[in-house]
C-alpha atoms as a PDB file:
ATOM      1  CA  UNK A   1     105.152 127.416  89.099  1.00  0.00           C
ATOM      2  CA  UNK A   2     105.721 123.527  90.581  1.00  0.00           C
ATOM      3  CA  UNK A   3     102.564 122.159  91.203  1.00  0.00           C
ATOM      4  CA  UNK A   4     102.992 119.432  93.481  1.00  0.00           C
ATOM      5  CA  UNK A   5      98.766 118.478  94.214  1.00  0.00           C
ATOM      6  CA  UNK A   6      98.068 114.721  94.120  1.00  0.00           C
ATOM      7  CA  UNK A   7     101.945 113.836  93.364  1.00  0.00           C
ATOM      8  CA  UNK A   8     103.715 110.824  94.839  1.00  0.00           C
ATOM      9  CA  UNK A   9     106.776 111.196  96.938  1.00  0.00           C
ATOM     10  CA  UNK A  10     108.029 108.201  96.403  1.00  0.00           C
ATOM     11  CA  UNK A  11     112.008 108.401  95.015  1.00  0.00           C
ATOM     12  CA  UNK A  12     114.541 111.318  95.115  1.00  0.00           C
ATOM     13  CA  UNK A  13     114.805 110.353  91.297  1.00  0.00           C
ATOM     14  CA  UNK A  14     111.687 111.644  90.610  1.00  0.00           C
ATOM     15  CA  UNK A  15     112.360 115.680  91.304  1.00  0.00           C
ATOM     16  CA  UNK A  16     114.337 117.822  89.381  1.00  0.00           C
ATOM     17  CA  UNK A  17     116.566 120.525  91.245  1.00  0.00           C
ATOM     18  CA  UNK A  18     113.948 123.282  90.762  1.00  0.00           C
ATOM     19  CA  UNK A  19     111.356 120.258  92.270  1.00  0.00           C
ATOM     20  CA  UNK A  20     113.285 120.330  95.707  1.00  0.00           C
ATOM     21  CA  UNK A  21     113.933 123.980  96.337  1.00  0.00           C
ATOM     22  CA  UNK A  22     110.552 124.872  96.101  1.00  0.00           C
ATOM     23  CA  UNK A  23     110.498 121.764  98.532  1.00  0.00           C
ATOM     24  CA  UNK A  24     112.398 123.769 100.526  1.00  0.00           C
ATOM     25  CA  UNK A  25     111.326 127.328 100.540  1.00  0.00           C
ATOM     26  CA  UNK A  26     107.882 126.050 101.025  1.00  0.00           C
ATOM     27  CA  UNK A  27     109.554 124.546 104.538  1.00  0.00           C
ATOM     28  CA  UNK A  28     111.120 127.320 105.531  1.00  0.00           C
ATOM     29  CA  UNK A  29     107.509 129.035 105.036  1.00  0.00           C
ATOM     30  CA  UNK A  30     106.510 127.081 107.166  1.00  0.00           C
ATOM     31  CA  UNK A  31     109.260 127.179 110.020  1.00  0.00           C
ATOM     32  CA  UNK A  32     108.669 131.194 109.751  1.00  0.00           C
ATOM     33  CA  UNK A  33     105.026 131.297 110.015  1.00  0.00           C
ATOM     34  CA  UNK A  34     102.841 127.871 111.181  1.00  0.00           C
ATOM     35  CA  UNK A  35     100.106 127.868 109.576  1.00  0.00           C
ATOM     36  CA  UNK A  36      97.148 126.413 112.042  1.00  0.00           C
ATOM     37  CA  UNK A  37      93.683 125.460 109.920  1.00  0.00           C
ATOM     38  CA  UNK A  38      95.232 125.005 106.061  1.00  0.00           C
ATOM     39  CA  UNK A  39      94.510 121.138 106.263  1.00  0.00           C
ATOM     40  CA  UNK A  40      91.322 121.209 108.179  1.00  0.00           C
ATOM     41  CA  UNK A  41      89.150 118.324 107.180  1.00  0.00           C
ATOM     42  CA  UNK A  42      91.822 116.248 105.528  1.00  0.00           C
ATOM     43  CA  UNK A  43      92.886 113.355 106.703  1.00  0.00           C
ATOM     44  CA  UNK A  44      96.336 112.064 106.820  1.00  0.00           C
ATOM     45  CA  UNK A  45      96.771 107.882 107.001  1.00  0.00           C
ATOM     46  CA  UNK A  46      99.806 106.860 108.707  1.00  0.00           C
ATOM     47  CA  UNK A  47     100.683 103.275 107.528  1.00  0.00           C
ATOM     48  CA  UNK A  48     104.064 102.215 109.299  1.00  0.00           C
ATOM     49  CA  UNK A  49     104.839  97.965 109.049  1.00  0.00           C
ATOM     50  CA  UNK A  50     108.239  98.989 110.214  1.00  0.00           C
ATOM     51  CA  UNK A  51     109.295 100.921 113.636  1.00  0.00           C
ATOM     52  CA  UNK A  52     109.502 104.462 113.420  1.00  0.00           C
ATOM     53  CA  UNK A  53     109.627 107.261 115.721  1.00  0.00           C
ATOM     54  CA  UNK A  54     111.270 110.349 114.093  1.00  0.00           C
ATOM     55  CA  UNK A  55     109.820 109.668 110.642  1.00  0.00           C
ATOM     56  CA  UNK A  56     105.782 109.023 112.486  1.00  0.00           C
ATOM     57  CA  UNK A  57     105.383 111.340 114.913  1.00  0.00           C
ATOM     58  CA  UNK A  58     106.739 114.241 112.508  1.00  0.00           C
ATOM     59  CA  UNK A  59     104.069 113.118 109.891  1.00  0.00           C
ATOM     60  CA  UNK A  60     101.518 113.018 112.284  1.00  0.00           C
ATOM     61  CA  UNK A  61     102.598 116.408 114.578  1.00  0.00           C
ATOM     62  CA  UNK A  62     102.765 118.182 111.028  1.00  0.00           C
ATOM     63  CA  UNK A  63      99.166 117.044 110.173  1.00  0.00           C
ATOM     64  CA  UNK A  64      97.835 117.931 113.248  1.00  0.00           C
ATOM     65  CA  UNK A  65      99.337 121.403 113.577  1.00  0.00           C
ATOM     66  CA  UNK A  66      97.975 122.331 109.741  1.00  0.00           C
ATOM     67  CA  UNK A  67      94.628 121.415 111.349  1.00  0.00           C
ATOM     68  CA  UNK A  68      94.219 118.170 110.215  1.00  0.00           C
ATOM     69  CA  UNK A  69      93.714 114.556 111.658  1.00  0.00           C
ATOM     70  CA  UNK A  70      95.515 111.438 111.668  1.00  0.00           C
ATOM     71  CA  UNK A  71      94.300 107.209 111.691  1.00  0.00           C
ATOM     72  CA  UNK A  72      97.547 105.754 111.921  1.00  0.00           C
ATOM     73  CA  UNK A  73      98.921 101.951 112.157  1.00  0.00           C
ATOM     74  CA  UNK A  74     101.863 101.687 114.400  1.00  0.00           C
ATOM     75  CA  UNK A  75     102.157  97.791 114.601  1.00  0.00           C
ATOM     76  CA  UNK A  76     101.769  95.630 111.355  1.00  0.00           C
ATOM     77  CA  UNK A  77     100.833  93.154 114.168  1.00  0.00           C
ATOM     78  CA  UNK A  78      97.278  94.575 114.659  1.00  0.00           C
ATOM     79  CA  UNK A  79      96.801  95.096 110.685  1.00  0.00           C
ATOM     80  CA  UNK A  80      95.112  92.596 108.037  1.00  0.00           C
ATOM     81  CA  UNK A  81      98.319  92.363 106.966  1.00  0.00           C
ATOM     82  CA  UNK A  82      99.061  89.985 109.985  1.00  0.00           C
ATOM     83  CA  UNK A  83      96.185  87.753 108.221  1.00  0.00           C
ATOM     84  CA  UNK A  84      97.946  88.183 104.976  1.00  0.00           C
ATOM     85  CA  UNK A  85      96.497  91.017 103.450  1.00  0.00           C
ATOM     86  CA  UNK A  86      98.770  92.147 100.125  1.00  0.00           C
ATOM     87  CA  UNK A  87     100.237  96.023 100.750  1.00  0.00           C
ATOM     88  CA  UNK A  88      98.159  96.738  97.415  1.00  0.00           C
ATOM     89  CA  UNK A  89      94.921  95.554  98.750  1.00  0.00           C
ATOM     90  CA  UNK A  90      95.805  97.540 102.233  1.00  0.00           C
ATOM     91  CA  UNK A  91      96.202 100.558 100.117  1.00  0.00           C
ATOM     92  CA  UNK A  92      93.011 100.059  97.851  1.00  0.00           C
ATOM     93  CA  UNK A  93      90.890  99.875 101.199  1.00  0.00           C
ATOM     94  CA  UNK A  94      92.893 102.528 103.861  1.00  0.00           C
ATOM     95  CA  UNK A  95      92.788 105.302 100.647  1.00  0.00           C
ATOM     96  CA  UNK A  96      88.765 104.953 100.888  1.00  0.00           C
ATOM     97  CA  UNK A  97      89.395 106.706 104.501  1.00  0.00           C
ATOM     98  CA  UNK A  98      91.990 108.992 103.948  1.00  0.00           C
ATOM     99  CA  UNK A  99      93.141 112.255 101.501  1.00  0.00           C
ATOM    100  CA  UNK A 100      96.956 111.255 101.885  1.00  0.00           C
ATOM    101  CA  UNK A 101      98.940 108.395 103.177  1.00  0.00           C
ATOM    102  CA  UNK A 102     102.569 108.002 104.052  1.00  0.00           C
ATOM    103  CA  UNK A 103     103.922 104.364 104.465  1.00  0.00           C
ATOM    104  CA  UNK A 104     106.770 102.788 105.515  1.00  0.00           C
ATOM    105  CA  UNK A 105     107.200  99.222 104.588  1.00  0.00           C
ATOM    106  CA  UNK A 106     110.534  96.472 104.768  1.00  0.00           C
ATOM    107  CA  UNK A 107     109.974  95.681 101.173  1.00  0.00           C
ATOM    108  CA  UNK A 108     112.213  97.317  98.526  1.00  0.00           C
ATOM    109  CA  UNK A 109     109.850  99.021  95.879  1.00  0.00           C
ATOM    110  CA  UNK A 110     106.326  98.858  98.178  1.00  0.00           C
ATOM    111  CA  UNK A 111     105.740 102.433  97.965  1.00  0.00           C
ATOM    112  CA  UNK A 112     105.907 102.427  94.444  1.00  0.00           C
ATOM    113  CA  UNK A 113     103.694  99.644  94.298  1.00  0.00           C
ATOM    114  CA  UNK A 114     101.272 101.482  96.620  1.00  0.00           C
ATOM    115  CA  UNK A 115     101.214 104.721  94.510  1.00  0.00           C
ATOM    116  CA  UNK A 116     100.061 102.375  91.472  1.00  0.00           C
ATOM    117  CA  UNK A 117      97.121 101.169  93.171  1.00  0.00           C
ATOM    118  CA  UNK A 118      96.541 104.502  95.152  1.00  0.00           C
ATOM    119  CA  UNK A 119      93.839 107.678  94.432  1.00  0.00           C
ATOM    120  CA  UNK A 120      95.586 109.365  96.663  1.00  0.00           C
ATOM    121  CA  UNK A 121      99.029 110.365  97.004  1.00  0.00           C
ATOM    122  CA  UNK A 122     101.153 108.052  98.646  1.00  0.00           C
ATOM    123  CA  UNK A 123     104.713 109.530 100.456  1.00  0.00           C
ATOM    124  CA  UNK A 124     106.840 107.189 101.273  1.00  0.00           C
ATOM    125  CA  UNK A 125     108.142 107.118 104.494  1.00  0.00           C
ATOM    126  CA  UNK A 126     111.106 104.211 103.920  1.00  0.00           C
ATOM    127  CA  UNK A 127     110.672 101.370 101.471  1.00  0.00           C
ATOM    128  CA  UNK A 128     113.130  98.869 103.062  1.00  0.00           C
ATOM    129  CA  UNK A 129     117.073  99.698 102.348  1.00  0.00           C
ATOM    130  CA  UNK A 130     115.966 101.736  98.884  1.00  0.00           C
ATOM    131  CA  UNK A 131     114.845 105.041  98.903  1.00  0.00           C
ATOM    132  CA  UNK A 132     113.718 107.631 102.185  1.00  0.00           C
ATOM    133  CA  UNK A 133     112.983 111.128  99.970  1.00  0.00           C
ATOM    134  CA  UNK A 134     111.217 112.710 102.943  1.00  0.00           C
ATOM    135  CA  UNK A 135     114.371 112.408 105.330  1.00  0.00           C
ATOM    136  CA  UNK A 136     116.232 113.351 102.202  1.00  0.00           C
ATOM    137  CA  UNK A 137     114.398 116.836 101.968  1.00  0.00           C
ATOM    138  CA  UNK A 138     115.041 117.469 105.246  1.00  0.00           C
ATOM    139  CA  UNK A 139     118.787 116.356 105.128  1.00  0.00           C
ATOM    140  CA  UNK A 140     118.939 119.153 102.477  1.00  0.00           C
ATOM    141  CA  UNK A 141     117.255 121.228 104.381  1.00  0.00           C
ATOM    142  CA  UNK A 142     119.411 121.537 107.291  1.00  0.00           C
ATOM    143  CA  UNK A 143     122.236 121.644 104.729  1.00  0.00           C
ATOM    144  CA  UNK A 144     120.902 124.343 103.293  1.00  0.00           C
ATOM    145  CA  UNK A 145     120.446 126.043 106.793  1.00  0.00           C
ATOM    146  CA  UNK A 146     123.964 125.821 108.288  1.00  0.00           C
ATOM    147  CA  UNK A 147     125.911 126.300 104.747  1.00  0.00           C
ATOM    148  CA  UNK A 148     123.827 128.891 102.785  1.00  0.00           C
ATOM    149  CA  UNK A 149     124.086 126.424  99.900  1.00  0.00           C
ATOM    150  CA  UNK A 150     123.913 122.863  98.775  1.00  0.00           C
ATOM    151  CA  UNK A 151     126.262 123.625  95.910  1.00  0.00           C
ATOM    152  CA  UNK A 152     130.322 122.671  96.333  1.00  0.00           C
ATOM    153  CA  UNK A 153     130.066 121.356  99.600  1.00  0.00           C
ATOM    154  CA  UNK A 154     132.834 118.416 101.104  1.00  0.00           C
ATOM    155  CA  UNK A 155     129.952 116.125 102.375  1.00  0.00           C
ATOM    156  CA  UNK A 156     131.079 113.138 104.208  1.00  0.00           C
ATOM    157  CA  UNK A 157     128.371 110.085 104.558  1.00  0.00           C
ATOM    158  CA  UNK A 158     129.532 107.898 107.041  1.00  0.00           C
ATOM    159  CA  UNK A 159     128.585 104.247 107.940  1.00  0.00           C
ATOM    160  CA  UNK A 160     126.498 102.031 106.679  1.00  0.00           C
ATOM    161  CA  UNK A 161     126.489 103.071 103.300  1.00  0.00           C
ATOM    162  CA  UNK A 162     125.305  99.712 101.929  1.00  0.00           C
ATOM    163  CA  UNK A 163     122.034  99.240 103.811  1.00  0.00           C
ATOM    164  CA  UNK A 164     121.344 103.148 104.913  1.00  0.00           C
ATOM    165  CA  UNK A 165     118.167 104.384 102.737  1.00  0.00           C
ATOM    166  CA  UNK A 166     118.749 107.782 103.926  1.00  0.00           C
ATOM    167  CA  UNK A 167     122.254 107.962 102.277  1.00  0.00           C
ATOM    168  CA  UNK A 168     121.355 106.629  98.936  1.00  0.00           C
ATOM    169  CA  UNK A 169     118.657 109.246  98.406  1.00  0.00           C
ATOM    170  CA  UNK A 170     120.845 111.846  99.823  1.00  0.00           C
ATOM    171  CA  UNK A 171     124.017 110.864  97.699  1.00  0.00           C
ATOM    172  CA  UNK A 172     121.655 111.349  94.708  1.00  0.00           C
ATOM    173  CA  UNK A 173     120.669 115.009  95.747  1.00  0.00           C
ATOM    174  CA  UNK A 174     124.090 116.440  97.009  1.00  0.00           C
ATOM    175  CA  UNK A 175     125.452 114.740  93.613  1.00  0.00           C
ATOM    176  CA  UNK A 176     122.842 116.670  91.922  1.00  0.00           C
ATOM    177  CA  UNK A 177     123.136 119.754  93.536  1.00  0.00           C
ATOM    178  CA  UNK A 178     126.882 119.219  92.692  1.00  0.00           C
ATOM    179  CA  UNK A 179     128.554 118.927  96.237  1.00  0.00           C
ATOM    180  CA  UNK A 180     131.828 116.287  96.311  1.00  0.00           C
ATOM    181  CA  UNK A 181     130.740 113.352  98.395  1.00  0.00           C
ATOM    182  CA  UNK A 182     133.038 111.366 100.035  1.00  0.00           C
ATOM    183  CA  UNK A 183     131.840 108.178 101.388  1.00  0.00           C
ATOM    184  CA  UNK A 184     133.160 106.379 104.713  1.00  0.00           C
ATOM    185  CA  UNK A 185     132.451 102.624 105.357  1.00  0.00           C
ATOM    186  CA  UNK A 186     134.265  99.324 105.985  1.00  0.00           C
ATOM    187  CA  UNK A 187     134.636  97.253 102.897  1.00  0.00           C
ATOM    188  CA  UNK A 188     131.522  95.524 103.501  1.00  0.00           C
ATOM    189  CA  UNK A 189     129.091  98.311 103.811  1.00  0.00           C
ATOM    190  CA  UNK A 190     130.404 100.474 100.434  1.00  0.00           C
ATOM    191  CA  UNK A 191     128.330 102.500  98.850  1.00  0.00           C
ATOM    192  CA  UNK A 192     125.965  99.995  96.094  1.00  0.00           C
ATOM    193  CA  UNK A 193     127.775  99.652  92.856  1.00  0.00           C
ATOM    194  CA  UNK A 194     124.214 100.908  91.407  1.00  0.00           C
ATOM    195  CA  UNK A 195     124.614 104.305  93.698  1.00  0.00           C
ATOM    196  CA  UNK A 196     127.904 104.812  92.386  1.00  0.00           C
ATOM    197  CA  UNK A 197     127.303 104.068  88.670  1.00  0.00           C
ATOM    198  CA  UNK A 198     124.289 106.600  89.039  1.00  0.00           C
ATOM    199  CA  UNK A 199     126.794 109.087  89.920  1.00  0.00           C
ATOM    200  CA  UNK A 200     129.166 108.650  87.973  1.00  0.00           C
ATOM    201  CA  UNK A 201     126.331 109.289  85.159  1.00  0.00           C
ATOM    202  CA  UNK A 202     125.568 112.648  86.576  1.00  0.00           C
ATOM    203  CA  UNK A 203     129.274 113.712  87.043  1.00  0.00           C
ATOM    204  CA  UNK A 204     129.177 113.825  90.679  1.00  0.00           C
ATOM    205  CA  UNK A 205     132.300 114.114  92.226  1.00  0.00           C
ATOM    206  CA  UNK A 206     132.928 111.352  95.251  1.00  0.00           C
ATOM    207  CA  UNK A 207     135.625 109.709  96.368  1.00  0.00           C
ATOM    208  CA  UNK A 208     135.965 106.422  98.618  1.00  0.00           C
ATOM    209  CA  UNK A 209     137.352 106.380 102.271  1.00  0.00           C
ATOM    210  CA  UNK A 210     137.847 103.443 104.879  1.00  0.00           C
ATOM    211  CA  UNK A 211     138.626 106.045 107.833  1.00  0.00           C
ATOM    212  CA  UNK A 212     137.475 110.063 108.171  1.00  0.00           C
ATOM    213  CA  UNK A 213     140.322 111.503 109.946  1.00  0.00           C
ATOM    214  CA  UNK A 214     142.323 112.729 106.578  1.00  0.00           C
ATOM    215  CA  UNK A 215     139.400 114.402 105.413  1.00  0.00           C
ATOM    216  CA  UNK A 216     138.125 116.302 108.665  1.00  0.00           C
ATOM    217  CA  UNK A 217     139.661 119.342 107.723  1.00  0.00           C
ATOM    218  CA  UNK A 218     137.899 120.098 104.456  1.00  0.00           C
ATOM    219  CA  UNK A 219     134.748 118.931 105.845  1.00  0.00           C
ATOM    220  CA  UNK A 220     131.403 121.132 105.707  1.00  0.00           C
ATOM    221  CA  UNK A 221     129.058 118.179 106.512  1.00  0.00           C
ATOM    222  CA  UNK A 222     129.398 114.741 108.519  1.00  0.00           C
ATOM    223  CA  UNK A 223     126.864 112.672 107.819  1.00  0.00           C
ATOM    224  CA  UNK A 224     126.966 109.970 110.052  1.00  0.00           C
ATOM    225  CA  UNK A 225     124.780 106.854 110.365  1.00  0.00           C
ATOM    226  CA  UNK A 226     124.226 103.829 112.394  1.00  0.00           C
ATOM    227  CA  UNK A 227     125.239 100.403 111.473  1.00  0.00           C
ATOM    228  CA  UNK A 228     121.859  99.050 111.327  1.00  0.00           C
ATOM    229  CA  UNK A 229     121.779  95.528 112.823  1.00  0.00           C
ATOM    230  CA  UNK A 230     118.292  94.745 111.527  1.00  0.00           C
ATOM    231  CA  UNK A 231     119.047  94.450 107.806  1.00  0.00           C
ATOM    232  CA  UNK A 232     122.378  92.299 108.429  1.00  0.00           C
ATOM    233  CA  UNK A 233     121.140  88.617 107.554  1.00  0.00           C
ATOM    234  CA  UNK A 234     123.963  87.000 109.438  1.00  0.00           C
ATOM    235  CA  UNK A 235     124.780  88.826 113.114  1.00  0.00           C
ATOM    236  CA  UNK A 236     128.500  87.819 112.641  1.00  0.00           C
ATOM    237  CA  UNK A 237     129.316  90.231 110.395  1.00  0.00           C
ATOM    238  CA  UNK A 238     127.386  92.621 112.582  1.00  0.00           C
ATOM    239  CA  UNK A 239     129.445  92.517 115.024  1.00  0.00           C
ATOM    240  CA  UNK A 240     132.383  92.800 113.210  1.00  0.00           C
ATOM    241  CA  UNK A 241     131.334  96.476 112.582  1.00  0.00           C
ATOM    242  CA  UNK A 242     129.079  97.585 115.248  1.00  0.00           C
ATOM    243  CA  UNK A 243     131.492 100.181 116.501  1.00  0.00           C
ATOM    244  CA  UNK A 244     133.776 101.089 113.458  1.00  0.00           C
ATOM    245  CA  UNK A 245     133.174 104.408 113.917  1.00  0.00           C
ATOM    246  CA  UNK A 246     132.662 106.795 117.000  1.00  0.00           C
ATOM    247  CA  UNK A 247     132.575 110.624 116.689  1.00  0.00           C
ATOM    248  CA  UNK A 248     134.712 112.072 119.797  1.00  0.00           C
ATOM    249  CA  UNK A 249     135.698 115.674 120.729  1.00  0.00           C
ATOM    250  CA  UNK A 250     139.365 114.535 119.767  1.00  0.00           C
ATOM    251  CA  UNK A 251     138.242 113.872 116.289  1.00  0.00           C
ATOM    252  CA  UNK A 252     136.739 117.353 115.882  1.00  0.00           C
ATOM    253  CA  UNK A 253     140.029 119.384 116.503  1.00  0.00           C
ATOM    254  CA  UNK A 254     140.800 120.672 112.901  1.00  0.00           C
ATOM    255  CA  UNK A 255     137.588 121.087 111.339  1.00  0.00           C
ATOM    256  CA  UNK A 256     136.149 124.275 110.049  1.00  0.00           C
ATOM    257  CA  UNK A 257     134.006 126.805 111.799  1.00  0.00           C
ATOM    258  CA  UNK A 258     131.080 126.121 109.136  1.00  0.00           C
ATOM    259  CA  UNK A 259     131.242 122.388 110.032  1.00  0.00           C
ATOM    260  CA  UNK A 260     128.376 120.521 110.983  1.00  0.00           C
ATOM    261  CA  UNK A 261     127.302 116.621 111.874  1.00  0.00           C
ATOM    262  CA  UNK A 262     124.087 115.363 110.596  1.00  0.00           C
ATOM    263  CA  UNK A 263     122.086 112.116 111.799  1.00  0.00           C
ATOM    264  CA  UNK A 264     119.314 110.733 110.762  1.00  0.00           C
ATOM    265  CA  UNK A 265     118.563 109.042 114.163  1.00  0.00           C
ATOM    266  CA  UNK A 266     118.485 107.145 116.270  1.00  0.00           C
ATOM    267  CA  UNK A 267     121.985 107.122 117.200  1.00  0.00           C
ATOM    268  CA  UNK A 268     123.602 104.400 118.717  1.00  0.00           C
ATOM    269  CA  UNK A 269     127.520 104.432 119.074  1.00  0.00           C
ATOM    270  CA  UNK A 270     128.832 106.332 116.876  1.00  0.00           C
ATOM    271  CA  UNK A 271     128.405 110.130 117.995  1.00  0.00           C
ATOM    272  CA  UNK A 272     129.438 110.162 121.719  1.00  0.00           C
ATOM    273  CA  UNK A 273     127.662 112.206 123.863  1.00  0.00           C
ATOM    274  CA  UNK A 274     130.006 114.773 124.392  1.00  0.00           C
ATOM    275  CA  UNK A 275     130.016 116.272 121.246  1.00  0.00           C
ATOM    276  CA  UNK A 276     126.514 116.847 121.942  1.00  0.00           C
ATOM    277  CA  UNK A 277     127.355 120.284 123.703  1.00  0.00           C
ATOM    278  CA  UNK A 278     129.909 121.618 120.739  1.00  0.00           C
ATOM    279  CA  UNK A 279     128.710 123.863 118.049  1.00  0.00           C
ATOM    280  CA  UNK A 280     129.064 121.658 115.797  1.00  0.00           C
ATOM    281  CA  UNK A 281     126.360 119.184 116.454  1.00  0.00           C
ATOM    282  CA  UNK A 282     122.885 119.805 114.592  1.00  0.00           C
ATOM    283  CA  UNK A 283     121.324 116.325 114.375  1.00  0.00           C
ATOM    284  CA  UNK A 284     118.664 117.323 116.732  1.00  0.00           C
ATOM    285  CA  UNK A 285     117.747 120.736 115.504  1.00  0.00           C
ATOM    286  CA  UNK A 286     117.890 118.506 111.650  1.00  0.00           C
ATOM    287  CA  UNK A 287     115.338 116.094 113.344  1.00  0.00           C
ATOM    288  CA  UNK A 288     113.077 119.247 114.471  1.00  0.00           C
ATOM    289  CA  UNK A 289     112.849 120.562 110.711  1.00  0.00           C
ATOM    290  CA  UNK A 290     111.797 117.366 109.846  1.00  0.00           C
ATOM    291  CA  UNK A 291     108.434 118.921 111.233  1.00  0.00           C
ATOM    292  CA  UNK A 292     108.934 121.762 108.891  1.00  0.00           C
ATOM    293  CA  UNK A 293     109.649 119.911 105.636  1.00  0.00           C
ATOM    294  CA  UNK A 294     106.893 117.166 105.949  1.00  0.00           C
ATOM    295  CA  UNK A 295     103.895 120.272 106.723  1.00  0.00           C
ATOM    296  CA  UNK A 296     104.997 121.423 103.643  1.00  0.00           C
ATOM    297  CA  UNK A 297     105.082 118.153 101.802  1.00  0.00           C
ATOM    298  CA  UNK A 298     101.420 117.613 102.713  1.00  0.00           C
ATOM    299  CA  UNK A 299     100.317 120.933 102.094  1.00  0.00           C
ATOM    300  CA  UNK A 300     101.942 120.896  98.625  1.00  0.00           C
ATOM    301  CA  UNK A 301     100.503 116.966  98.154  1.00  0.00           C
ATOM    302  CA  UNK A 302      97.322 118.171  99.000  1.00  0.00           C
ATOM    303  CA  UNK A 303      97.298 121.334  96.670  1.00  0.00           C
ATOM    304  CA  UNK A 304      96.583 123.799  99.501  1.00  0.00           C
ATOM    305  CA  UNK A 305      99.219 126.228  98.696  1.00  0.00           C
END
């Protein structure tokens, strides 16, 4: 049996295959059956120095409906952090108030740090452009939903490949669950050379596109993603990009019934809104079992079932 009470969530590197199912089934527990009153008298601390919506209010929502209660920091503005408080020293004082504490931080390697220091587990909630396991989990999750598996899948991540978090994680755990990736960027956002080397270690199958329209037909997945403005450091090159890709109707006219397109939100450009009414859209029923997947990360954290 996993036993997941007091662990870190902190990389997708740190959970074997059998680690993430039970991940999983524990989710779709959850989705079948809520489960109002498991977490009463916990407390969850919500520590986000970077904007979130999605990725917060699931966290907190998820808390609340296990029974439990939230403090949570919304604006690194109104923190001690603003007075130059280290994210170590936050962590040593906001675990005294707390059981469990997800954070989300612009520095690469902070929630690692913060687990170090921490009692208490620490999830990370997005550790600059590194590593986003929760959104990961739930990726899989809605994989595992509309396919039936997560093993020999075409999966197509699409965008920002170079700064996107969510598809380094989720490169990791397709490649592990042995789906063929096939990656989708300009030139300058390619997947990291350390992603790909990782890969190529495991025997993971991917292949390297500039343009998705060849591929469509074998697709199962679409991951798109948004070319994120706020980690470019010059807004030239930004703009070069902004709009390199946009999902249309037109674009969807050979793929397969099973097909499905995946966002981790928010969108911006690049899924127009028409193809919000096709069957083939699931990016907003993916961000509502984000719900499902973080009550069971907490419940799990927390060693309550």
């Amino acid at each position: 049996m996993v036993n997941f009470k007091n662990r870190d969530i902190i990389s997708i590197h740190d959970f074997s295959k059998e680690d993430i199912m039970h991940i999983l089934k524990t989710a779709k527990r959850f989705k079948a059956a809520p489960a109002p009153g498991l977490l009463k008298n916990k407390i969850l601390a919500s520590l986000f120095f970077e904007p979130s919506t999605r990725t917060r209010f699931s966290f907190e929502s998820a808390m609340q409906r296990l029974g439990g209660s939230v403090i949570t920091l919304a604006d690194a503005k109104t923190s001690s952090s603003a007075k130059g408080e280290s994210v170590a020293d936050s962590i040593r004082i906001v675990e005294k108030y707390c059981d469990v504490i997800v954070m989300r931080h612009s520095i690469e390697g902070s929630a690692r740090l913060a687990a170090e220091v921490s009692n208490n587990p620490i999830i990370n909630g997005g550790d600059g452009a590194n590593q986003h396991p929760t959104q990961t989990f739930l990726d899989l999750f809605s994989i595992l939903e509309t396919q039936g598996k997560l093993k020999g899948l075409n999966v197509a991540i699409v965008g920002d490949l170079k700064y996107g978090r969510t598809t380094h994680s989720l490169a990791y755990a397709l490649g592990m669950f042995g789906s063929r990736l096939h990656f989708v960027s300009p030139v300058s956002l390619q997947m990291p050379n350390h992603v790909m080397h990782e890969l190529k270690k495991m025997k993971a199958k991917f292949t390297i596109h500039q343009h998705p329209e060849k591929i469509m037909p074998k697709l199962d997945i679409f991951y798109a993603t948004r070319i994120q403005k706020e980690r470019f450091p010059d807004p030239v090159e930004y703009e070069k990009v902004k709009d390199v890709y946009i999902i249309t109707n037109k674009l969807l006219t050979k793929v397969k019934k099973n097909f499905r397109i995946l966002h981790p939100l928010p969108r911006v450009n690049e899924i127009n809104y028409e193809v919000d009414t096709t069957p083939y859209a699931y990016y907003f029923q993916q961000a509502n079992n984000g719900l499902y997947v973080r009550e069971a990360l907490l419940a799990l954290t927390l060693g309550k079932i």
